[in-house]
Protein backbone atom coordinates (compact mmCIF):
# COMPACT_ATOMS: atom_id res chain seq x y z
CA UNK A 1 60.05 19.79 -56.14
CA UNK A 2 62.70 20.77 -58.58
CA UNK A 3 61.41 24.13 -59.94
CA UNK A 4 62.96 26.10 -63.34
CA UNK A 5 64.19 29.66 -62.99
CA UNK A 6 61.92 30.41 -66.12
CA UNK A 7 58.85 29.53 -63.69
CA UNK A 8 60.59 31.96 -60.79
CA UNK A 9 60.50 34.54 -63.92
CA UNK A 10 57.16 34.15 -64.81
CA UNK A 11 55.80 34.50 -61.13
CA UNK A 12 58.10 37.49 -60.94
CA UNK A 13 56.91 39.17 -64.12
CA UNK A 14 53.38 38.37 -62.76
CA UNK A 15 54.14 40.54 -59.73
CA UNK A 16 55.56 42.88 -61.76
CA UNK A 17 52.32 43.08 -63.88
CA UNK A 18 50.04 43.45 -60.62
CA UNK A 19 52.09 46.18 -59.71
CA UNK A 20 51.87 47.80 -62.54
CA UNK A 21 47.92 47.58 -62.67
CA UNK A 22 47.44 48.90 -58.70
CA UNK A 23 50.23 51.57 -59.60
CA UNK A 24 47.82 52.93 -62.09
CA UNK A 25 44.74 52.42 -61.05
CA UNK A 26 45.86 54.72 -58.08
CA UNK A 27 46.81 57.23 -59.57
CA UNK A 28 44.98 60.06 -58.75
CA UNK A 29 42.20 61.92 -61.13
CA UNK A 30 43.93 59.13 -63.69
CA UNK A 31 41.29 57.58 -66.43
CA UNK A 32 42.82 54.18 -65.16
CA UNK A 33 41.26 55.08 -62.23
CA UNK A 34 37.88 55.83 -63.37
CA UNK A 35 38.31 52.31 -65.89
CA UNK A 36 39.68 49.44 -63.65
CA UNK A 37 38.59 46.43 -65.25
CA UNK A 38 39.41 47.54 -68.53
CA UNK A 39 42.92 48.54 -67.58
CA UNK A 40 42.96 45.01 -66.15
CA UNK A 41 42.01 43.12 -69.12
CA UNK A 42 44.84 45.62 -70.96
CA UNK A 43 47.26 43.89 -68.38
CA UNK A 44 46.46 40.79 -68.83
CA UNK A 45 46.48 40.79 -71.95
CA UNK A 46 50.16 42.03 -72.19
CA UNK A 47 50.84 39.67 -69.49
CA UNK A 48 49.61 36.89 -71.08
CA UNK A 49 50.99 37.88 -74.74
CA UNK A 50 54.13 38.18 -73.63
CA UNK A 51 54.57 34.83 -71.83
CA UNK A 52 53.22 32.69 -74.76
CA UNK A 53 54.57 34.65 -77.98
CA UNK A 54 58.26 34.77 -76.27
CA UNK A 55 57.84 31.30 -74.79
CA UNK A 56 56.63 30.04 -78.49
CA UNK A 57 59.63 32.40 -80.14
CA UNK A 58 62.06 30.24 -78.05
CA UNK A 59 60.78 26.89 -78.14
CA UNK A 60 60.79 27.65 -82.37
CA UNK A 61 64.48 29.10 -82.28
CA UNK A 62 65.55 26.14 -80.38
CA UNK A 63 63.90 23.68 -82.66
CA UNK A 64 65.95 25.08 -85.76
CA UNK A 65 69.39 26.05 -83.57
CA UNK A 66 68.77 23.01 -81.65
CA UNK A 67 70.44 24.46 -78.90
CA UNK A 68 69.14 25.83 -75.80
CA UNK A 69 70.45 29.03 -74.45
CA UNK A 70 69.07 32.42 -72.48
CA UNK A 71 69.93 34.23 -75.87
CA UNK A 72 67.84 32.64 -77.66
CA UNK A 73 65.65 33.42 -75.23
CA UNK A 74 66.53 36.81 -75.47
CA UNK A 75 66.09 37.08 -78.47
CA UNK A 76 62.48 35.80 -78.66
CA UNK A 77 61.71 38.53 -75.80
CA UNK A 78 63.10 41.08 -78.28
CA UNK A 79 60.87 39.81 -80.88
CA UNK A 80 57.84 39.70 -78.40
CA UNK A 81 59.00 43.67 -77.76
CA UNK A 82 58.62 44.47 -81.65
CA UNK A 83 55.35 42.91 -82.21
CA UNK A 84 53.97 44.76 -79.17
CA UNK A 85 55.35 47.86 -79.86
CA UNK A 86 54.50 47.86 -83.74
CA UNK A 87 51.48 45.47 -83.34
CA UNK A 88 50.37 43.98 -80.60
CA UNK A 89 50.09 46.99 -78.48
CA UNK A 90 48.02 49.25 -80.55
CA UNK A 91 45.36 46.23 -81.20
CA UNK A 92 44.96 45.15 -77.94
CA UNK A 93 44.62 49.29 -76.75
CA UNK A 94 41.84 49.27 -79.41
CA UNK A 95 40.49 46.34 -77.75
CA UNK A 96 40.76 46.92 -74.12
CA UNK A 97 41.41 50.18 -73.56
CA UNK A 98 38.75 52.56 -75.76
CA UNK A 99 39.11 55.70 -73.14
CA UNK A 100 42.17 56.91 -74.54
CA UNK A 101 45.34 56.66 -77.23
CA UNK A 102 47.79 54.74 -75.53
CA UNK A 103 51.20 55.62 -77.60
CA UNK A 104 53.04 53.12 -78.75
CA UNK A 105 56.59 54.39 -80.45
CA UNK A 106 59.12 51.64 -82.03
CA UNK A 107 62.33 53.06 -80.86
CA UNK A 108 65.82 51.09 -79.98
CA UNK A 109 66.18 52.87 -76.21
CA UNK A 110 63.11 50.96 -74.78
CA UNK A 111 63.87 47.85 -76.58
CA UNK A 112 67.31 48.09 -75.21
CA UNK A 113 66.40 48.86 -71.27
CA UNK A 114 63.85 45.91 -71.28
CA UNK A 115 66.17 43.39 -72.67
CA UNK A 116 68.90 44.44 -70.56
CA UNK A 117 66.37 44.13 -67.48
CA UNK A 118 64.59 40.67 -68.91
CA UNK A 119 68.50 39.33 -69.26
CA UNK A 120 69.67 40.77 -65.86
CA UNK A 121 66.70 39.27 -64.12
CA UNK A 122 66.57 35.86 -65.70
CA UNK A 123 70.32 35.39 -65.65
CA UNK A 124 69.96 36.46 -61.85
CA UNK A 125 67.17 34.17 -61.38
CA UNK A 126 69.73 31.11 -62.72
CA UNK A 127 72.18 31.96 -60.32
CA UNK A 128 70.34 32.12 -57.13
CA UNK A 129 69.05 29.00 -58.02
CA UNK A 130 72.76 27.67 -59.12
CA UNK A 131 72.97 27.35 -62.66
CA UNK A 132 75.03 28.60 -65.19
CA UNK A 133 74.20 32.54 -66.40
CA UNK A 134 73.10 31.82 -69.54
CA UNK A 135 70.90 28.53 -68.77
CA UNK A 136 67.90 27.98 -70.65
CA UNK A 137 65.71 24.83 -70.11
């Protein structure tokens, strides 16, 4: 089975994401701790958010550039980062996650760190599997 580095990503990110959850669910006297399953539905909310808005973002920006490239795919992962940080995030904290503020602050040094790591990882993730850096299927 021939399988695309974006799936290897995804599974990745998942692990990431399930990491994340037990990380702070363990943490100790934390109100994560005390609210599991709503810190779980947070997380997979986030999860799930950010695989089909980026994932949509590309598929779009490919359409009109009618190219394919990981910097367009970049860029719809910087897009996804915006929304969450200016939108997405605060709605789906007043959804899922009623036992406390969780801040969310629009500022360029997160956006930067997790598109250097999403573009480190996925480029990464093409060339184990032998493809060019900036693939993009």
């Amino acid at each position: 089975m021939n399988q695309k580095p974006i799936t290897y990503f995804i599974i990745v990110l998942f692990i990431y994401t399930v990491y994340d959850y037990f990380e702070h669910i363990n943490r100790m006297n934390s109100i994560f701790k005390k609210e599991p399953l709503d810190w779980m539905f947070f997380s997979l909310t986030v999860f799930t958010s950010l695989v089909l808005i980026t994932f949509s973002i590309k598929a779009l920006l490919e359409k009109v550039l009618k190219r394919k490239n990981l910097l367009i795919e970049l860029s719809a992962f910087i897009i996804w980062i915006l929304l969450y940080l200016s939108l997405l995030g605060p709605l789906f904290d007043s959804w899922f996650w009623p036992h406390s503020e969780l801040i969310f602050k629009l500022s360029i040094i997160p956006i930067l760190i997790f598109s250097f790591i999403f573009f480190v990882t996925r480029s990464g993730i093409n060339l184990i599997m032998r493809k060019e850096i900036l693939y993009s299927e």
